[in-house]
Protein backbone atom coordinates (compact mmCIF):
# COMPACT_ATOMS: atom_id res chain seq x y z
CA UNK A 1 0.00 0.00 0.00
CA UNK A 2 2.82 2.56 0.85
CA UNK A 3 4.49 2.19 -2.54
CA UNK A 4 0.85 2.82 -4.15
CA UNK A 5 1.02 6.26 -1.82
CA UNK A 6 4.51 6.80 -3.38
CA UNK A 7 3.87 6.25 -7.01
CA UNK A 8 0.48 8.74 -6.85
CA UNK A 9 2.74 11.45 -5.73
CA UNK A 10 6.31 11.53 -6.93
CA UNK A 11 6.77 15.34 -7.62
CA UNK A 12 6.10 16.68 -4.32
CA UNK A 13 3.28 18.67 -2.69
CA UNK A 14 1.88 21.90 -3.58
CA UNK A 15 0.42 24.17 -1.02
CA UNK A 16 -2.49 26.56 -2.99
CA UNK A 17 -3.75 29.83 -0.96
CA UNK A 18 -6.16 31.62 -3.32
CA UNK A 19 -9.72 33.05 -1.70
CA UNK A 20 -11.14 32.26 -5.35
CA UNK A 21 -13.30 28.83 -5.12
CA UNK A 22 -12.91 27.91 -8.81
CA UNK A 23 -8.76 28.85 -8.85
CA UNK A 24 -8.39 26.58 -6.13
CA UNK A 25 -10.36 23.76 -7.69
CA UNK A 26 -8.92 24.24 -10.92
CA UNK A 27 -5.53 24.37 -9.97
CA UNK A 28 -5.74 20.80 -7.59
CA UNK A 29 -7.43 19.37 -10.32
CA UNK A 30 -4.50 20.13 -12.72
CA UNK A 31 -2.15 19.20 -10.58
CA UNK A 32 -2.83 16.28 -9.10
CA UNK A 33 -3.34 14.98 -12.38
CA UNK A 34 0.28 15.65 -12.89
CA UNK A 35 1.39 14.28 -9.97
CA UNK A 36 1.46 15.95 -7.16
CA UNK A 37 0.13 15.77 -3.76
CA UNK A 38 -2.13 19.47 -3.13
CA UNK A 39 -3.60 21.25 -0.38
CA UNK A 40 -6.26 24.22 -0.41
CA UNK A 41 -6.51 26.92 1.91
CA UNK A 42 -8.98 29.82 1.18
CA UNK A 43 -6.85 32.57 3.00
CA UNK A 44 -3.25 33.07 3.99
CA UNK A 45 -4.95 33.73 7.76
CA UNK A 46 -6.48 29.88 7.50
CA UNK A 47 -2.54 28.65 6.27
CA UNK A 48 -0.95 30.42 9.26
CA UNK A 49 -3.34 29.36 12.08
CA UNK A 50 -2.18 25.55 11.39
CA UNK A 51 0.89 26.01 8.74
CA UNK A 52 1.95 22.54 7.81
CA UNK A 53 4.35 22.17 5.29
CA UNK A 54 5.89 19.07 4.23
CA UNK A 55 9.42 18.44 2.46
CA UNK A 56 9.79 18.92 -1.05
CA UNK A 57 6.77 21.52 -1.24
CA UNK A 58 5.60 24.79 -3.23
CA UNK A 59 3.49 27.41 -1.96
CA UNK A 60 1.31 29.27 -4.60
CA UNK A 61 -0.30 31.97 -3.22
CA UNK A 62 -2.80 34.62 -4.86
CA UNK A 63 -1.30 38.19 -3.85
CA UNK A 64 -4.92 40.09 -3.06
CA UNK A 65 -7.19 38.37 -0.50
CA UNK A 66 -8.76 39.10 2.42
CA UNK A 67 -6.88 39.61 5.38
CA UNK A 68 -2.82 38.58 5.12
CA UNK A 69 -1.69 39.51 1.88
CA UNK A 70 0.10 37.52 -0.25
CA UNK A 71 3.33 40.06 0.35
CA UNK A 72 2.51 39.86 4.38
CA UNK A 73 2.43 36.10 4.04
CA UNK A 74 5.61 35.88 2.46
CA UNK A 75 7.26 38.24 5.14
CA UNK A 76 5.81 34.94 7.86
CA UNK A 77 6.89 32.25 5.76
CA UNK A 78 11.02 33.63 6.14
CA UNK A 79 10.43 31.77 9.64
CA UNK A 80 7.93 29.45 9.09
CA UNK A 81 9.04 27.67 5.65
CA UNK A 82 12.46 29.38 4.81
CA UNK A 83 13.45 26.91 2.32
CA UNK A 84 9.79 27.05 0.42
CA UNK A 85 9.69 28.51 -2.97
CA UNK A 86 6.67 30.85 -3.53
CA UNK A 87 5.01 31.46 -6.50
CA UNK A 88 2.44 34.35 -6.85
CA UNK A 89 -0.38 34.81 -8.66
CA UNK A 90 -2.97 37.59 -9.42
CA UNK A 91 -5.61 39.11 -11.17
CA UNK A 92 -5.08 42.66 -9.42
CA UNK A 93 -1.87 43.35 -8.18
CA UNK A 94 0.12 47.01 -7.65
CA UNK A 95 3.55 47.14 -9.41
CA UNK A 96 4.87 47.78 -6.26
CA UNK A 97 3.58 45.07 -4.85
CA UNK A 98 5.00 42.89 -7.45
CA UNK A 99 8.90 44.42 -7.11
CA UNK A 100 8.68 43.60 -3.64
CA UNK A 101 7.51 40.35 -3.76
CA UNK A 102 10.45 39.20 -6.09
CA UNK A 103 12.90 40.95 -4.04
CA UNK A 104 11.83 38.91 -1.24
CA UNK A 105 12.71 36.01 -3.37
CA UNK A 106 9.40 34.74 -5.29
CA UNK A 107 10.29 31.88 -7.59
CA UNK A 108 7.77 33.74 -10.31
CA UNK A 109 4.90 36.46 -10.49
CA UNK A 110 1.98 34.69 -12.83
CA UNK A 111 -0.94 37.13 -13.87
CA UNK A 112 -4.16 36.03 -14.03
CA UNK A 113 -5.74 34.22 -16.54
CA UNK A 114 -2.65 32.11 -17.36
CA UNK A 115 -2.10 28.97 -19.20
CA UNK A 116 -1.75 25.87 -17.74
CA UNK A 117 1.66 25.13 -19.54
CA UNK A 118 2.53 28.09 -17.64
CA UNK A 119 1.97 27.03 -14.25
CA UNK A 120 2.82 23.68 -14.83
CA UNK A 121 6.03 25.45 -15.99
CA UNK A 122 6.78 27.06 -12.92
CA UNK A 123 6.03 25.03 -10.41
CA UNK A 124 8.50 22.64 -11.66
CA UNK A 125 11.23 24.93 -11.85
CA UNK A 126 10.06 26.35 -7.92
CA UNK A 127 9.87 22.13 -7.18
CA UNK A 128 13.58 21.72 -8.07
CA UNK A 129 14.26 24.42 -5.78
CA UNK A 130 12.75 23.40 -2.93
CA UNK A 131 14.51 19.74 -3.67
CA UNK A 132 17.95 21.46 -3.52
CA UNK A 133 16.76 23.20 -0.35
CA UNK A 134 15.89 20.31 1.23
CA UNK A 135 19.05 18.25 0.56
CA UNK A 136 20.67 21.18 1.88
CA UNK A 137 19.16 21.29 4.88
CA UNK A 138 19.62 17.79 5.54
CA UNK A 139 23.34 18.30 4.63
CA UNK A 140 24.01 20.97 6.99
CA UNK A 141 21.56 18.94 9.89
CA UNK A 142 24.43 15.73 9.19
CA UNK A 143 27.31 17.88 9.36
CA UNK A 144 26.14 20.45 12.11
CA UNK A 145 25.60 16.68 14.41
CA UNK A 146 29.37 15.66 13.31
CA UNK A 147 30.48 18.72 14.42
CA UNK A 148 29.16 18.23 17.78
CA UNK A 149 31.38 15.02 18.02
CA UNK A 150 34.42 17.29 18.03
CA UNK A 151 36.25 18.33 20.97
CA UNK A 152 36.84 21.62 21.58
CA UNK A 153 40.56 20.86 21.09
CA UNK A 154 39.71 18.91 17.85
CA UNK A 155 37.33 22.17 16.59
CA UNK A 156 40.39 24.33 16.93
CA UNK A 157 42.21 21.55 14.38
CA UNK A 158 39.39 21.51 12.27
CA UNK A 159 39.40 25.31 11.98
CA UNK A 160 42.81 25.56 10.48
CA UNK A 161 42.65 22.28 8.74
CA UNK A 162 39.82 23.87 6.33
CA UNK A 163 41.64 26.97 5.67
CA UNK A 164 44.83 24.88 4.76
CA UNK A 165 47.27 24.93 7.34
CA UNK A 166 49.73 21.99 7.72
CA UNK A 167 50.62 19.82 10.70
CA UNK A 168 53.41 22.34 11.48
CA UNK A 169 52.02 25.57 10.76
CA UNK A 170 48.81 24.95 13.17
CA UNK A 171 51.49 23.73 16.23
CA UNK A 172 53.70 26.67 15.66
CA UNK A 173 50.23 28.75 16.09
CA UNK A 174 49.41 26.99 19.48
CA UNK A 175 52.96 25.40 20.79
CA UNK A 176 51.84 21.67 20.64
CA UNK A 177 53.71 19.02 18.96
CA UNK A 178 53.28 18.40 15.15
CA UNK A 179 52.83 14.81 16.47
CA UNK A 180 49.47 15.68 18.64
CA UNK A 181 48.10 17.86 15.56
CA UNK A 182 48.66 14.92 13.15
CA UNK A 183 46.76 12.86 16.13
CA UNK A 184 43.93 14.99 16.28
CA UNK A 185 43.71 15.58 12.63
CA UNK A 186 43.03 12.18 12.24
CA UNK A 187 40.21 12.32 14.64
CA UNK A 188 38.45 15.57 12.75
CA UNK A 189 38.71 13.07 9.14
CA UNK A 190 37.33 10.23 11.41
CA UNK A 191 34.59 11.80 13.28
CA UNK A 192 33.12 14.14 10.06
CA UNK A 193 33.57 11.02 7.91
CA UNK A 194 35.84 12.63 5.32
CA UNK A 195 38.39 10.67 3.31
CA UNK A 196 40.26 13.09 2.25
CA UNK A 197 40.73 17.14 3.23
CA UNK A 198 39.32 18.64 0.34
CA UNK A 199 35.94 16.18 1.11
CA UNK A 200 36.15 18.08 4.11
CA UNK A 201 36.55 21.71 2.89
CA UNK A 202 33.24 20.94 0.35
CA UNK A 203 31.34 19.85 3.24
CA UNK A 204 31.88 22.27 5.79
CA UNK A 205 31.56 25.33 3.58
CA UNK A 206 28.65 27.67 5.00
CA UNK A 207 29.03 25.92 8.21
CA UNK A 208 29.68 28.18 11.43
CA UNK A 209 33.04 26.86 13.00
CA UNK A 210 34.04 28.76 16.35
CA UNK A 211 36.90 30.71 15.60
CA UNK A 212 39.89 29.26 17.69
CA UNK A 213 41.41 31.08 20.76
CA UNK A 214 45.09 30.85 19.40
CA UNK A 215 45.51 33.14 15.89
CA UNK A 216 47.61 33.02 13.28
CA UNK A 217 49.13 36.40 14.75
CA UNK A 218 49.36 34.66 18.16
């Protein structure tokens, strides 16, 4: 039964927020005939009182309605959905309302009517980004919990490791023995599963390491 459930929605799920009855019933019928999983809310104010948004999803959300606006809903959703791509559409919209939706980051600005090639269109480009997002995420969740594995002693290591100091040049910063460094460089590869330094580097890149208490200067 669970691979039926996974074969009837394989692109992902598509949250629609339009107050317009036959948009909303229009757009889940398109879409779930394409394959993906939809749910309906008739306000922005009905998404946020229970906001449940499952991983890979798009939100497409009509710009005018009553109460939250589409641009006020999209203000929330940089703490409630971060990495979800929104796509906004509208019959009535103000130019400025437009500019400031894309420069909080909508994925696309459709005006109303548009074709369904066109949606279709741009919710699978917005899909793809919330994929990447999620993988991300998930990334940075693995790494930030090998991380936590490190010793304080070890984090120090792992700070100059990454920015491509040698054995020697990190225990001439802090006094220790080339011998210990090589010891606890071993440790950093071991714990953050990396074969090799460069693995490391790629996976620790936008990750917050604590800067050491030694410097280079020190």
């Amino acid at each position: 039964m669970s691979s039926n459930i996974e074969k009837k929605h394989p692109l992902g799920h598509v949250i629609i927020i339009d107050d317009d009855t036959s948009v909303r019933r229009s757009l889940s019928s398109m879409l779930e005939r394409t394959g993906y999983q939809v749910t309906l809310y008739e306000s922005a104010d009905a998404f946020l009182s229970n906001p449940v948004v499952p991983h890979p999803s798009v939100i497409v959300s009509d710009m005018r309605m009553p109460g939250t606006t589409g641009v006020h809903l999209q203000e929330q959703l940089k703490t409630l959905a971060q990495c979800t791509p929104v796509v906004f559409v509208s019959g009535d919209s103000r130019p400025e309302e437009i500019i400031m939706a894309m420069k909080q980051g909508a994925v696309d600005f459709l005006l109303k009517p548009f074709t369904a090639q066109a949606m279709l269109d741009v919710i699978e480009r917005a899909m793809h980004l919330a994929e990447h997002a999620v993988r991300v995420n998930d990334k940075n969740l693995l790494v930030s919990e090998r991380l936590q594995r490190l010793t304080p002693r070890e984090m120090e290591v792992c700070h100059w490791m990454v920015r491509g100091y040698t054995n020697q040049q990190i225990a001439a910063i802090d006094g220790g023995a080339s011998a210990t460094i090589k010891l606890h460089r071993a440790r950093v590869m071991d714990k953050m599963s990396a074969r090799t330094l460069p693995e490391l580097i790629d996976m620790l890149i936008g990750m917050d390491i604590p800067a050491p208490r030694r410097t280079a200067s020190a």
